[in-house]
Structures are given as structure tokens and as C-alpha cells.
C-alpha atoms as a PDB file:
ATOM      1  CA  UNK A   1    -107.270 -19.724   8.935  1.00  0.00           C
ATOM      2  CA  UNK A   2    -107.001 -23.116   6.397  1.00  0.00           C
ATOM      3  CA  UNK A   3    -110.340 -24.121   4.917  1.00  0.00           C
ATOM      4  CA  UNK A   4    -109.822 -27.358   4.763  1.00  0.00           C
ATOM      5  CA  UNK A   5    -112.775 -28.395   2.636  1.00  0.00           C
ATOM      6  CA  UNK A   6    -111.540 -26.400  -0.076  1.00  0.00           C
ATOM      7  CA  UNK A   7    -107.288 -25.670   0.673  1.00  0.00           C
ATOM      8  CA  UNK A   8    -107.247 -29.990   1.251  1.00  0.00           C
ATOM      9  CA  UNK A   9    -110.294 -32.037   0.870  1.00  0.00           C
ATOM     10  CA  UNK A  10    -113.895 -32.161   2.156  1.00  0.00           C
ATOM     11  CA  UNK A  11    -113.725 -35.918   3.425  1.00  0.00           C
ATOM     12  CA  UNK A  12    -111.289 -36.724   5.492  1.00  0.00           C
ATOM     13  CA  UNK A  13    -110.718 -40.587   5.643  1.00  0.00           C
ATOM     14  CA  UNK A  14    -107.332 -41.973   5.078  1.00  0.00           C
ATOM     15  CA  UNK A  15    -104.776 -42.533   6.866  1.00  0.00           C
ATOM     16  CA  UNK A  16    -101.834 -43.287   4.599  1.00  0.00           C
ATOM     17  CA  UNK A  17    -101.751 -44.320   0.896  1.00  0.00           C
ATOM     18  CA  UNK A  18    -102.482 -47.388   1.476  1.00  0.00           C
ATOM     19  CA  UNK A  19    -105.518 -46.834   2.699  1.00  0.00           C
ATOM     20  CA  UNK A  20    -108.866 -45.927   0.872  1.00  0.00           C
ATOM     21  CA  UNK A  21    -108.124 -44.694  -2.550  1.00  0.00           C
ATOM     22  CA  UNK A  22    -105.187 -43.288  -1.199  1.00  0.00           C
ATOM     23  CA  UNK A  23    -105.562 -39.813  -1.486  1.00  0.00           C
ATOM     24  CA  UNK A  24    -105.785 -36.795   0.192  1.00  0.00           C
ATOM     25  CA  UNK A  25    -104.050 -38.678   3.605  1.00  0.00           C
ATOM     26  CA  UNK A  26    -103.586 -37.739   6.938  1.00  0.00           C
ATOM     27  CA  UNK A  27     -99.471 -37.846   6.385  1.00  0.00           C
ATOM     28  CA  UNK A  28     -99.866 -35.243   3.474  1.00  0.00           C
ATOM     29  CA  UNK A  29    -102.228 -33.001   5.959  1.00  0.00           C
ATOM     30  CA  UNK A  30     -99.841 -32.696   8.686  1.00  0.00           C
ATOM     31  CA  UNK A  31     -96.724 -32.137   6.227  1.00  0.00           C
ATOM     32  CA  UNK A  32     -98.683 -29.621   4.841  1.00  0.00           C
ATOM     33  CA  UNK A  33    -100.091 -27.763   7.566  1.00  0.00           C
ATOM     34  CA  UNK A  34     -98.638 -29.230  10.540  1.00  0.00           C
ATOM     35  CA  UNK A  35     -94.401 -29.092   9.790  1.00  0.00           C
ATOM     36  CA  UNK A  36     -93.527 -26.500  11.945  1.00  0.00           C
ATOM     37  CA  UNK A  37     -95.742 -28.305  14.896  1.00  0.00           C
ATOM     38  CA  UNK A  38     -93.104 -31.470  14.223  1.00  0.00           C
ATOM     39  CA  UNK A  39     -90.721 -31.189  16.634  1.00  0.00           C
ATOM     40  CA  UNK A  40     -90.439 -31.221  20.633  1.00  0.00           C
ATOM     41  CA  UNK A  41     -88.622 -27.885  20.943  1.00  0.00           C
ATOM     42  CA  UNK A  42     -91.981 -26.332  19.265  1.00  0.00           C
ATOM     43  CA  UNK A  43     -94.228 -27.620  21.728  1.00  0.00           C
ATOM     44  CA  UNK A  44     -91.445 -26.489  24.532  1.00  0.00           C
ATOM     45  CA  UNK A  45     -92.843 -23.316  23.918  1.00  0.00           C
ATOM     46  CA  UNK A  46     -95.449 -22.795  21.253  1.00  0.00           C
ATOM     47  CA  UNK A  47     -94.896 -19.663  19.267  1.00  0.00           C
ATOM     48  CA  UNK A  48     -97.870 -20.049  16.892  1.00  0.00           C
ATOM     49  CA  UNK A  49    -101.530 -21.389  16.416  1.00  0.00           C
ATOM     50  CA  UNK A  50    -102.848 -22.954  13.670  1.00  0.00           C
ATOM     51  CA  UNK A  51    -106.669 -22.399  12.812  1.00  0.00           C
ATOM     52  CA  UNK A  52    -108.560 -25.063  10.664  1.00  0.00           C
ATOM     53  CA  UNK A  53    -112.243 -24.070   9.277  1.00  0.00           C
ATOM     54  CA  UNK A  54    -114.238 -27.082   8.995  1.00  0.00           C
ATOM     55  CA  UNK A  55    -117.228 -25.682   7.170  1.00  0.00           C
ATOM     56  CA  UNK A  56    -117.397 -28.258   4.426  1.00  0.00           C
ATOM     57  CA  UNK A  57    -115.467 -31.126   5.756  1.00  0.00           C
ATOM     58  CA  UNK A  58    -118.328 -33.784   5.176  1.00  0.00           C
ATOM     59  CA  UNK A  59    -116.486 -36.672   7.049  1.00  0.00           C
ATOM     60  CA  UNK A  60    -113.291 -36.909   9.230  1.00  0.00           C
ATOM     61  CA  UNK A  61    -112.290 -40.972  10.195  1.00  0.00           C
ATOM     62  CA  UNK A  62    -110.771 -41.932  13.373  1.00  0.00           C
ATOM     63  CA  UNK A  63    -107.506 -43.263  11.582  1.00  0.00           C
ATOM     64  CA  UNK A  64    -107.025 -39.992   9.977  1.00  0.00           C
ATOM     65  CA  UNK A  65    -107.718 -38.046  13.245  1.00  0.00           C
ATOM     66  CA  UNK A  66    -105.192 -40.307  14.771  1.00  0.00           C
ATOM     67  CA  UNK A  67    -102.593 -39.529  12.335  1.00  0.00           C
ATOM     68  CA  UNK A  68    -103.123 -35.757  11.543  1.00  0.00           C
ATOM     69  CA  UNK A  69    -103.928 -35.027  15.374  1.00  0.00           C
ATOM     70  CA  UNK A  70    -102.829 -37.654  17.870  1.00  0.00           C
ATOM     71  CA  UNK A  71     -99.277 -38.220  16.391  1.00  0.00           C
ATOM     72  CA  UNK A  72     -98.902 -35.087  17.874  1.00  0.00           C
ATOM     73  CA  UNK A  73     -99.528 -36.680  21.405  1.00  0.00           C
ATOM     74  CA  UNK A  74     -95.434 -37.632  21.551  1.00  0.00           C
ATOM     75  CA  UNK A  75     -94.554 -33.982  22.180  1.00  0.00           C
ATOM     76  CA  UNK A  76     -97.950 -32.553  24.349  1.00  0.00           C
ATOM     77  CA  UNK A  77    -100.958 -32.948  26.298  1.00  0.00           C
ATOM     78  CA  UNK A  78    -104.384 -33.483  23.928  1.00  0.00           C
ATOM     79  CA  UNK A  79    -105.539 -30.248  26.149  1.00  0.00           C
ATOM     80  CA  UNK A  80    -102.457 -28.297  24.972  1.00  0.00           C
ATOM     81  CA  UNK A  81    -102.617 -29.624  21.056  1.00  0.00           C
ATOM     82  CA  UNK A  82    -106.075 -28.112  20.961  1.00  0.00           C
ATOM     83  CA  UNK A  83    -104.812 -24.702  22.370  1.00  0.00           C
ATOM     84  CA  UNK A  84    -102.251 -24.747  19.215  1.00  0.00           C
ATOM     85  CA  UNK A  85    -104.387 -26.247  16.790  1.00  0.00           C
ATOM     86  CA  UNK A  86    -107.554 -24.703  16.833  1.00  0.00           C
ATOM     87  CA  UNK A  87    -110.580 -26.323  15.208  1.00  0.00           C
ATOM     88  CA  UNK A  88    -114.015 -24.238  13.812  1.00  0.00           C
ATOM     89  CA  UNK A  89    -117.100 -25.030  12.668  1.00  0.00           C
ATOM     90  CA  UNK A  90    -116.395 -28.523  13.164  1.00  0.00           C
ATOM     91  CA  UNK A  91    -120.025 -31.052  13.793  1.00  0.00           C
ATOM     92  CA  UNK A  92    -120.140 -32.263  17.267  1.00  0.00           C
ATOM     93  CA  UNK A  93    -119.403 -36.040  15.769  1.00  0.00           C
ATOM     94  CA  UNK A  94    -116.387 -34.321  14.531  1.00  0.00           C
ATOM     95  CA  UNK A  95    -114.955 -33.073  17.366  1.00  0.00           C
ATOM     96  CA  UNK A  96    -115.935 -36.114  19.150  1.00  0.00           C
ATOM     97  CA  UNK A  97    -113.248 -38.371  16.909  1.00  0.00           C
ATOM     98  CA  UNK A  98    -110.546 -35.964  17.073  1.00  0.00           C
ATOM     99  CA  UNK A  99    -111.040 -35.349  20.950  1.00  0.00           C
ATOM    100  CA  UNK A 100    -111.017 -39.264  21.309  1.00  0.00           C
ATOM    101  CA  UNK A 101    -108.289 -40.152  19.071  1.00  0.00           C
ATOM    102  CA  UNK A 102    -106.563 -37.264  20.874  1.00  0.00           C
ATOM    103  CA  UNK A 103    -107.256 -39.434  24.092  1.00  0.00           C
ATOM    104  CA  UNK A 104    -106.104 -42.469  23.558  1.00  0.00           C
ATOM    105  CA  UNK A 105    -103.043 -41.269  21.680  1.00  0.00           C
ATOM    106  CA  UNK A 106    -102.047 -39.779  24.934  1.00  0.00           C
ATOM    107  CA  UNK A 107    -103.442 -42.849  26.882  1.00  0.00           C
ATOM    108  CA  UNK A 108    -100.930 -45.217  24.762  1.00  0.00           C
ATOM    109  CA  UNK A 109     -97.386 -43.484  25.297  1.00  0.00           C
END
């Protein structure tokens, strides 16, 4: 299980570097904890799960959402990205922005 309040960051806001202060981005979560989950053959047939803890994560934005979560929308269903990547103790409001950048990641391809 990653704790990502204390293994990345406890607010979760940018996107890319060019964005906020530009650290602690979206691009450097899912190269960090996300590689394996980069490629179509992977989501073929999932062999693993990954399992975030989101005790501590004060905020999450939509545009990082989009970019740690919904990029992955190119290879699978937003159904079968949460059965891979599973998310704990996240806040309602949380899950809310992942589930709906999830959604209309999906929605745009």
C-alpha cells in the first residue's frame, strides 16, 4: 500500500510543472507509481493492483485527477481502472473528482 501523504505529497494539485508551483505533479505520480499500468498489453490482462492510502491527502484537484487517473482511460473502462488502482481512506469529495475525471476521460475518447 503507498501512503501518499507521506511516500508523495499531502495536496495534490498540479497537473504538470507548469502549473501551481510546479511541484509534486500528476506526471511525476503516475511515473512513479503508475509505470507498469502504462501500456495496453497491461490492461489486456491486469496482473497486479496498486493500493493508494489517502489518510493525509488534504486536497486532490480535478486536473491532477485527470492526469494521474483518467490518462489511464486510453487503455480501460473507469470501472476497471478502479479494480487495479485501488483507493482508501479517501473523503467522499475525493472520490467524487477522481470518479468524475475518470468519467469524462472515458466520455472524451
Amino acid at each position: 500500500m503507498i501512503s501518499v501523504a507521506t511516500e508523495f505529497y499531502p495536496r495534490l494539485a498540479n497537473r504538470d510543472r507548469n502549473q501551481g508551483d510546479g511541484k509534486h505533479t500528476a506526471i511525476e505520480f503516475r511515473h512513479a507509481y503508475f509505470r507498469k499500468l502504462d501500456s495496453q498489453s497491461f490492461w489486456d490482462n491486469p496482473t497486479e493492483k496498486v493500493t493508494l492510502d489517502f489518510s493525509g491527502v488534504k486536497k486532490i484537484g480535478p486536473s491532477f485527477a485527470n492526469e494521474a487517473f483518467a490518462y489511464f482511460t486510453r487503455y480501460a473502462s473507469p470501472e476497471k481502472i478502479l479494480k487495479v488502482i485501488s483507493i482508501k481512506n479517501a473523503s467522499e469529495v475525493q472520490m467524487a473528482i477522481i470518479t468524475q475525471e475518470l468519467k469524462v476521460g472515458y466520455d472524451d475518447r
